[in-house]
N, C-alpha and C. Protein backbone atom coordinates (compact mmCIF):
# COMPACT_ATOMS: atom_id res chain seq x y z
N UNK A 1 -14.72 -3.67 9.74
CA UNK A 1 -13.63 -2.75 10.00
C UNK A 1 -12.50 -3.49 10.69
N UNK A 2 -11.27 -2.82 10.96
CA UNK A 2 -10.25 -3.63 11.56
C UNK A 2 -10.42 -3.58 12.79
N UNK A 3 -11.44 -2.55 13.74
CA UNK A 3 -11.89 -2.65 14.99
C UNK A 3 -12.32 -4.07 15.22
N UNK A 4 -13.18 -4.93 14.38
CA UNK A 4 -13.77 -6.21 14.90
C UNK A 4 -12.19 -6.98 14.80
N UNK A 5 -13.14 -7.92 15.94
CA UNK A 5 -12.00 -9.78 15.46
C UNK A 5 -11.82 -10.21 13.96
N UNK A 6 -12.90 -9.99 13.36
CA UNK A 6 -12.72 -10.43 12.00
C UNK A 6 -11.75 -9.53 11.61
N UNK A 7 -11.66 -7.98 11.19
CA UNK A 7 -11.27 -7.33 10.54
C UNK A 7 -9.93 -7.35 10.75
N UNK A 8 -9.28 -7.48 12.32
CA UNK A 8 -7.62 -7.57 13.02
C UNK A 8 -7.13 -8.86 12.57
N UNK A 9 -8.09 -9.85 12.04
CA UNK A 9 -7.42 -11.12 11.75
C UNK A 9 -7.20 -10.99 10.32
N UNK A 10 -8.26 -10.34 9.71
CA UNK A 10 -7.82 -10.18 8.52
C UNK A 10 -6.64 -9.56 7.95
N UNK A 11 -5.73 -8.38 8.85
CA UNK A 11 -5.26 -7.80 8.77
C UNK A 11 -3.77 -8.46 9.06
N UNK A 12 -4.19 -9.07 10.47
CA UNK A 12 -2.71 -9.96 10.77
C UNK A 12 -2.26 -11.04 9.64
N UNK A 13 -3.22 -11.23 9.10
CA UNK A 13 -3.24 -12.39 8.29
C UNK A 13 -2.25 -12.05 6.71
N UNK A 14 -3.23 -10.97 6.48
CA UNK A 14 -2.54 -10.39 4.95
C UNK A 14 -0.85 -9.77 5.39
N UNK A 15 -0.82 -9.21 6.42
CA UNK A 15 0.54 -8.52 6.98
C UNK A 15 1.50 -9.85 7.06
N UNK A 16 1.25 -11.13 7.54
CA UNK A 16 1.96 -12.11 8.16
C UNK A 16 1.83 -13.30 7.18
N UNK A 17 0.83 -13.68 7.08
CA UNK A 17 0.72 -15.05 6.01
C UNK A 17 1.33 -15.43 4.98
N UNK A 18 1.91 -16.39 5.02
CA UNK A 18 2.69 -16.77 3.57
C UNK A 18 1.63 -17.28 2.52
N UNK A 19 0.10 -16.94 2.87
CA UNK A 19 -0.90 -17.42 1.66
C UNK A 19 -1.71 -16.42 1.51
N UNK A 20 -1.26 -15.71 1.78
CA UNK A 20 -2.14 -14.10 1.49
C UNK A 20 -1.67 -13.59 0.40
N UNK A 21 -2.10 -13.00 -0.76
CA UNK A 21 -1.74 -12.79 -1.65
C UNK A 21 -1.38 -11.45 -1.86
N UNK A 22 -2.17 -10.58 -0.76
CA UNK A 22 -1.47 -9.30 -0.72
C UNK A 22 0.08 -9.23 -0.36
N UNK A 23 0.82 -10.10 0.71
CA UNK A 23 1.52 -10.15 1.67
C UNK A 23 2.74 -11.24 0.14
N UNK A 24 2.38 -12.22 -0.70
CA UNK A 24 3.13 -12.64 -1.34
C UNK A 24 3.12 -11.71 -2.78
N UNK A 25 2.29 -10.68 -3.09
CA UNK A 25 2.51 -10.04 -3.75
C UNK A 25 4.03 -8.54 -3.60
N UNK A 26 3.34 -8.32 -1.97
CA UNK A 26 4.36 -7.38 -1.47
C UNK A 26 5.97 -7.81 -1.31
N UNK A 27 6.15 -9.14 -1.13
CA UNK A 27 7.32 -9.74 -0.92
C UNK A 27 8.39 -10.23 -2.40
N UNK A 28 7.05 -10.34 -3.38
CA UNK A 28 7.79 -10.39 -4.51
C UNK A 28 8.14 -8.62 -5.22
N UNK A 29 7.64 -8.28 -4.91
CA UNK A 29 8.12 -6.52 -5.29
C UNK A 29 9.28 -6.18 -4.66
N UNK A 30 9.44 -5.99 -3.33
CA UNK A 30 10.08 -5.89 -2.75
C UNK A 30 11.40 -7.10 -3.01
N UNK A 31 11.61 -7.78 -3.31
CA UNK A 31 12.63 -8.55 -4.39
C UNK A 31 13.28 -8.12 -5.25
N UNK A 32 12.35 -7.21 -5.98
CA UNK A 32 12.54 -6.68 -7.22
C UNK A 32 12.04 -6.77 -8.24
N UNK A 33 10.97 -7.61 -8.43
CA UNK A 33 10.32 -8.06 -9.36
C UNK A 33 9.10 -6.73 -9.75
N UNK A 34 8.85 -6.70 -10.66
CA UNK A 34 7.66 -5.46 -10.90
C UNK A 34 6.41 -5.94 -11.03
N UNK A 35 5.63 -5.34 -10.97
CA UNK A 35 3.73 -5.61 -10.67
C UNK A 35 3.62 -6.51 -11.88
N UNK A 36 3.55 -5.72 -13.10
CA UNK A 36 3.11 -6.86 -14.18
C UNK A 36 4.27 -8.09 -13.99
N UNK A 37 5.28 -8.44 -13.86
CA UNK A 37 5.60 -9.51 -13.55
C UNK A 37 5.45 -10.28 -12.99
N UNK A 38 4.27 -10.07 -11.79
CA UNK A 38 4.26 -10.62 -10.26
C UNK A 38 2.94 -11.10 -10.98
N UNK A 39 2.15 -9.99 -11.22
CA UNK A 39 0.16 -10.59 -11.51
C UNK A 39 0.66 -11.59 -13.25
N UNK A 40 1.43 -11.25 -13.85
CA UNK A 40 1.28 -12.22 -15.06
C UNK A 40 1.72 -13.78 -14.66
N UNK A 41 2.75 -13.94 -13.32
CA UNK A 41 2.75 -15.10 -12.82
C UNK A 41 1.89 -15.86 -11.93
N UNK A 42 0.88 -15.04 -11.66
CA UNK A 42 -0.62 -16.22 -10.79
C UNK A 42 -1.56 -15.44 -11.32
N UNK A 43 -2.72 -16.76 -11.05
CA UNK A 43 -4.01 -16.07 -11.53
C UNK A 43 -4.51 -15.87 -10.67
N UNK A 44 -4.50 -15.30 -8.96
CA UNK A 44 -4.91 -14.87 -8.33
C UNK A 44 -4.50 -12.96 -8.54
N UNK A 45 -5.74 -12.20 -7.70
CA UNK A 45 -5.72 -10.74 -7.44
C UNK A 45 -5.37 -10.46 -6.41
N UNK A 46 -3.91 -9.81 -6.07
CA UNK A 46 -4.06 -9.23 -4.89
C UNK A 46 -4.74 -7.89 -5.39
N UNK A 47 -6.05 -7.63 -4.40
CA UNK A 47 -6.82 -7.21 -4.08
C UNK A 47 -6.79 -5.50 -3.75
N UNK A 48 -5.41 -5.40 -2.93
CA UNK A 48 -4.61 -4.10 -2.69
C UNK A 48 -4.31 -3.21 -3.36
N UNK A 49 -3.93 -3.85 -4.87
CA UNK A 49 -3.07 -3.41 -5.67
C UNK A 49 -4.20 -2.45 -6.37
N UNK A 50 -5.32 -2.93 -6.91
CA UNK A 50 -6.62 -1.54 -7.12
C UNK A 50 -6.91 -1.00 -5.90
N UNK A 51 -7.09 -1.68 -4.61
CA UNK A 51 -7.40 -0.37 -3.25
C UNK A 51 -6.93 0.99 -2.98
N UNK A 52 -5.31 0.57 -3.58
CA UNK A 52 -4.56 1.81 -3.04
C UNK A 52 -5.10 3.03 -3.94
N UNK A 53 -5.18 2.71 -5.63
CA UNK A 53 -5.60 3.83 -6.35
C UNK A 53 -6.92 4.11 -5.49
N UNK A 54 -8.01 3.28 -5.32
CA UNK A 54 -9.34 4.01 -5.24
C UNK A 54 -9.11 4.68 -4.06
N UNK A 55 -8.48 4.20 -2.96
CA UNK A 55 -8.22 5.03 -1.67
C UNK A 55 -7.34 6.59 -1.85
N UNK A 56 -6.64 6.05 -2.49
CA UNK A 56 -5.70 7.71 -2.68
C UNK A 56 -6.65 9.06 -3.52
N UNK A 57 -7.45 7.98 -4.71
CA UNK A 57 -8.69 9.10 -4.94
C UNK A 57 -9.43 9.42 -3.82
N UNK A 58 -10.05 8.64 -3.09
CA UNK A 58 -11.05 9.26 -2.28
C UNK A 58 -10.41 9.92 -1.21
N UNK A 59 -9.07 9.90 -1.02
CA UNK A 59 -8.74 10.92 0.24
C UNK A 59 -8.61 12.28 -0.38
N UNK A 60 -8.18 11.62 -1.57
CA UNK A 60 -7.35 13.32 -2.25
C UNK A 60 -9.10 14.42 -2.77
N UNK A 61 -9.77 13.87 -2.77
CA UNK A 61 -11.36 14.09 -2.77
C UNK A 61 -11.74 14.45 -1.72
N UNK A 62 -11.48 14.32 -0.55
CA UNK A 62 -11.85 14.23 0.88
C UNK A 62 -10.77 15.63 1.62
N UNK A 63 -9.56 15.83 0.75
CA UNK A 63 -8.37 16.68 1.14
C UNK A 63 -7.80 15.48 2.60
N UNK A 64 -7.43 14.63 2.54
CA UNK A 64 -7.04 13.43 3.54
C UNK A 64 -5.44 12.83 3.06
N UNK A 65 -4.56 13.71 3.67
CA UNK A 65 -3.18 12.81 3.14
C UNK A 65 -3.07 11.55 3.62
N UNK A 66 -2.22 11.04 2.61
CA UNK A 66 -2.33 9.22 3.04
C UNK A 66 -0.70 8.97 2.08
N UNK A 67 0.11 9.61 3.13
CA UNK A 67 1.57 8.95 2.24
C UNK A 67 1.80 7.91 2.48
N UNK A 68 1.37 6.85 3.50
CA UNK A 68 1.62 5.91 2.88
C UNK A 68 1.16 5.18 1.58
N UNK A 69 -0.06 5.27 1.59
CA UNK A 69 -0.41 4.94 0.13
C UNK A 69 -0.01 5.66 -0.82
N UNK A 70 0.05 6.52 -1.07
CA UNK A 70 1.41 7.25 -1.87
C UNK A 70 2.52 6.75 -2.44
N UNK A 71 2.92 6.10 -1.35
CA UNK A 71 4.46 5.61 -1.03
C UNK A 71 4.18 4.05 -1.63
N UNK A 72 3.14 3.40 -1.45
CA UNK A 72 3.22 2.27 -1.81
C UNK A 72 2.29 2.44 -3.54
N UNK A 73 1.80 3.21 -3.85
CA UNK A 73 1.32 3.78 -5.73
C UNK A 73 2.74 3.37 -6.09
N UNK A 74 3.51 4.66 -5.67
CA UNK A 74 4.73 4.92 -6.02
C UNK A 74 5.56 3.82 -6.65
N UNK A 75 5.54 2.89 -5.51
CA UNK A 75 6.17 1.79 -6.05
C UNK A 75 5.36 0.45 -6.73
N UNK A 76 4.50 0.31 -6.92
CA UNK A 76 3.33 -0.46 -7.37
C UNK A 76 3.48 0.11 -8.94
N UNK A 77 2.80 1.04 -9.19
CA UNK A 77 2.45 1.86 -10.72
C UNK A 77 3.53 2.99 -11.08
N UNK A 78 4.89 3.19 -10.56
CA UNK A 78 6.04 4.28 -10.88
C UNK A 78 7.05 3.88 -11.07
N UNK A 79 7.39 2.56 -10.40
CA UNK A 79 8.69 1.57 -10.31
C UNK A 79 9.48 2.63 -9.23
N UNK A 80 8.88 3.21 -8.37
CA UNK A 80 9.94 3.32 -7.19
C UNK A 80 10.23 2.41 -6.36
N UNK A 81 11.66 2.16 -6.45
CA UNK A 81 12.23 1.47 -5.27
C UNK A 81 11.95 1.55 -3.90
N UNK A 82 11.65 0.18 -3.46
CA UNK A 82 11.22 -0.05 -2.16
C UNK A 82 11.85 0.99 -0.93
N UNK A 83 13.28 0.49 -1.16
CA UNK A 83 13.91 1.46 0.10
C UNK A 83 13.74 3.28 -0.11
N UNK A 84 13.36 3.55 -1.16
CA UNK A 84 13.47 5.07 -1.53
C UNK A 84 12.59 5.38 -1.10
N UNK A 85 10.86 4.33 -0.99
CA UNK A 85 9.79 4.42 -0.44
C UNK A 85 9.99 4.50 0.74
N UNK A 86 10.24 3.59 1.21
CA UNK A 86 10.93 3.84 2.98
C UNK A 86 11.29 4.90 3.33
N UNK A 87 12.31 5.25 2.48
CA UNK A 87 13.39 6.69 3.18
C UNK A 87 12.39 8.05 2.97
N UNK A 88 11.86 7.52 1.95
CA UNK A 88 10.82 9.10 1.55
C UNK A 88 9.53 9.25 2.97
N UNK A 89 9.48 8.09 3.25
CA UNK A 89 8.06 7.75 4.44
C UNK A 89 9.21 8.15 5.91
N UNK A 90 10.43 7.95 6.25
CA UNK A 90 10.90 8.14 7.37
C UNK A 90 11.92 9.64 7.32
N UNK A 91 11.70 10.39 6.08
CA UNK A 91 12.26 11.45 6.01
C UNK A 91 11.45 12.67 6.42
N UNK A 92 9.88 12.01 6.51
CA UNK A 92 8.66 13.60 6.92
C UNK A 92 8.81 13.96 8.09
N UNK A 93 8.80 15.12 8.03
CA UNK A 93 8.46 15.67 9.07
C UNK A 93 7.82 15.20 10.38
N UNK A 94 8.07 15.27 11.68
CA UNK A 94 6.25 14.33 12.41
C UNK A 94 5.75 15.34 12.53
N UNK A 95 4.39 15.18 12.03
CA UNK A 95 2.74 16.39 11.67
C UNK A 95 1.79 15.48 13.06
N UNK A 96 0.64 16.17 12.68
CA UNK A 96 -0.53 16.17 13.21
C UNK A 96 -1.07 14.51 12.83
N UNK A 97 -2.11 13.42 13.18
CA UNK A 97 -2.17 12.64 12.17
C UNK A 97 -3.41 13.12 11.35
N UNK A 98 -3.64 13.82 12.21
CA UNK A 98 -5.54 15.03 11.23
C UNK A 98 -5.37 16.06 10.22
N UNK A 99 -3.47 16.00 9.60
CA UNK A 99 -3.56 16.21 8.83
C UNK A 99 -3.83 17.01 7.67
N UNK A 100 -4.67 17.82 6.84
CA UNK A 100 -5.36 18.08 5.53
C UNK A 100 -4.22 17.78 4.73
N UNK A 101 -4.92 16.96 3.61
CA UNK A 101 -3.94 17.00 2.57
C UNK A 101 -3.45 18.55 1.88
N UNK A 102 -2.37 18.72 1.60
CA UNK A 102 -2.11 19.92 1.00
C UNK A 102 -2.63 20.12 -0.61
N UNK A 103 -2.63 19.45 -1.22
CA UNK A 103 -2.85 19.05 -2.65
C UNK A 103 -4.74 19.06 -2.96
N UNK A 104 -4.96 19.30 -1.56
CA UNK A 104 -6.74 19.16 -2.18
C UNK A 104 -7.56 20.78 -2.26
């Protein structure tokens, strides 16, 4: 979990590292470049890029909102623009963080 040392390093690491592939995947999107453009140029997986679907199923299964992952589908598999993602994530309301998803 991200509670351990391992899990916070793992985390600082993918957030910060210029060899993390989640973190050079996110930086080339955010460029402008689109997903299949980004994975058809390395043969590495960022890893994230299937997490977010299986996570957004299992919350929306669970009734568990998770806009950020939402927000980052959105722009991953919809071609929403980064900053629209942003503005859509700093335009909510502030809720509860416990939440229920509405949609479940």
């Amino acid at each position: 979990t991200s509670a351990g040392l391992a899990g916070l390093g793992d985390l600082v690491l993918t957030c910060t590292g210029s060899q993390s592939r989640n973190h050079a995947l996110g930086r080339a999107i955010a460029r402008g470049h689109s997903l299949r453009a980004v994975e058809a140029g390395t043969p590495m997986v960022a890893e994230g890029v299937r997490t977010v679907s299986s996570a957004l199923r299992m919350a929306r299964e669970a009734g568990i909102a998770m806009p950020i992952c939402e927000e980052v589908a959105a722009v991953l598999f919809d071609g929403k623009p980064v900053p629209d993602a942003l503005a859509s994530l700093l335009a909510r309301e502030p809720r509860p963080e416990e939440e229920r998803a509405r949609h479940a």
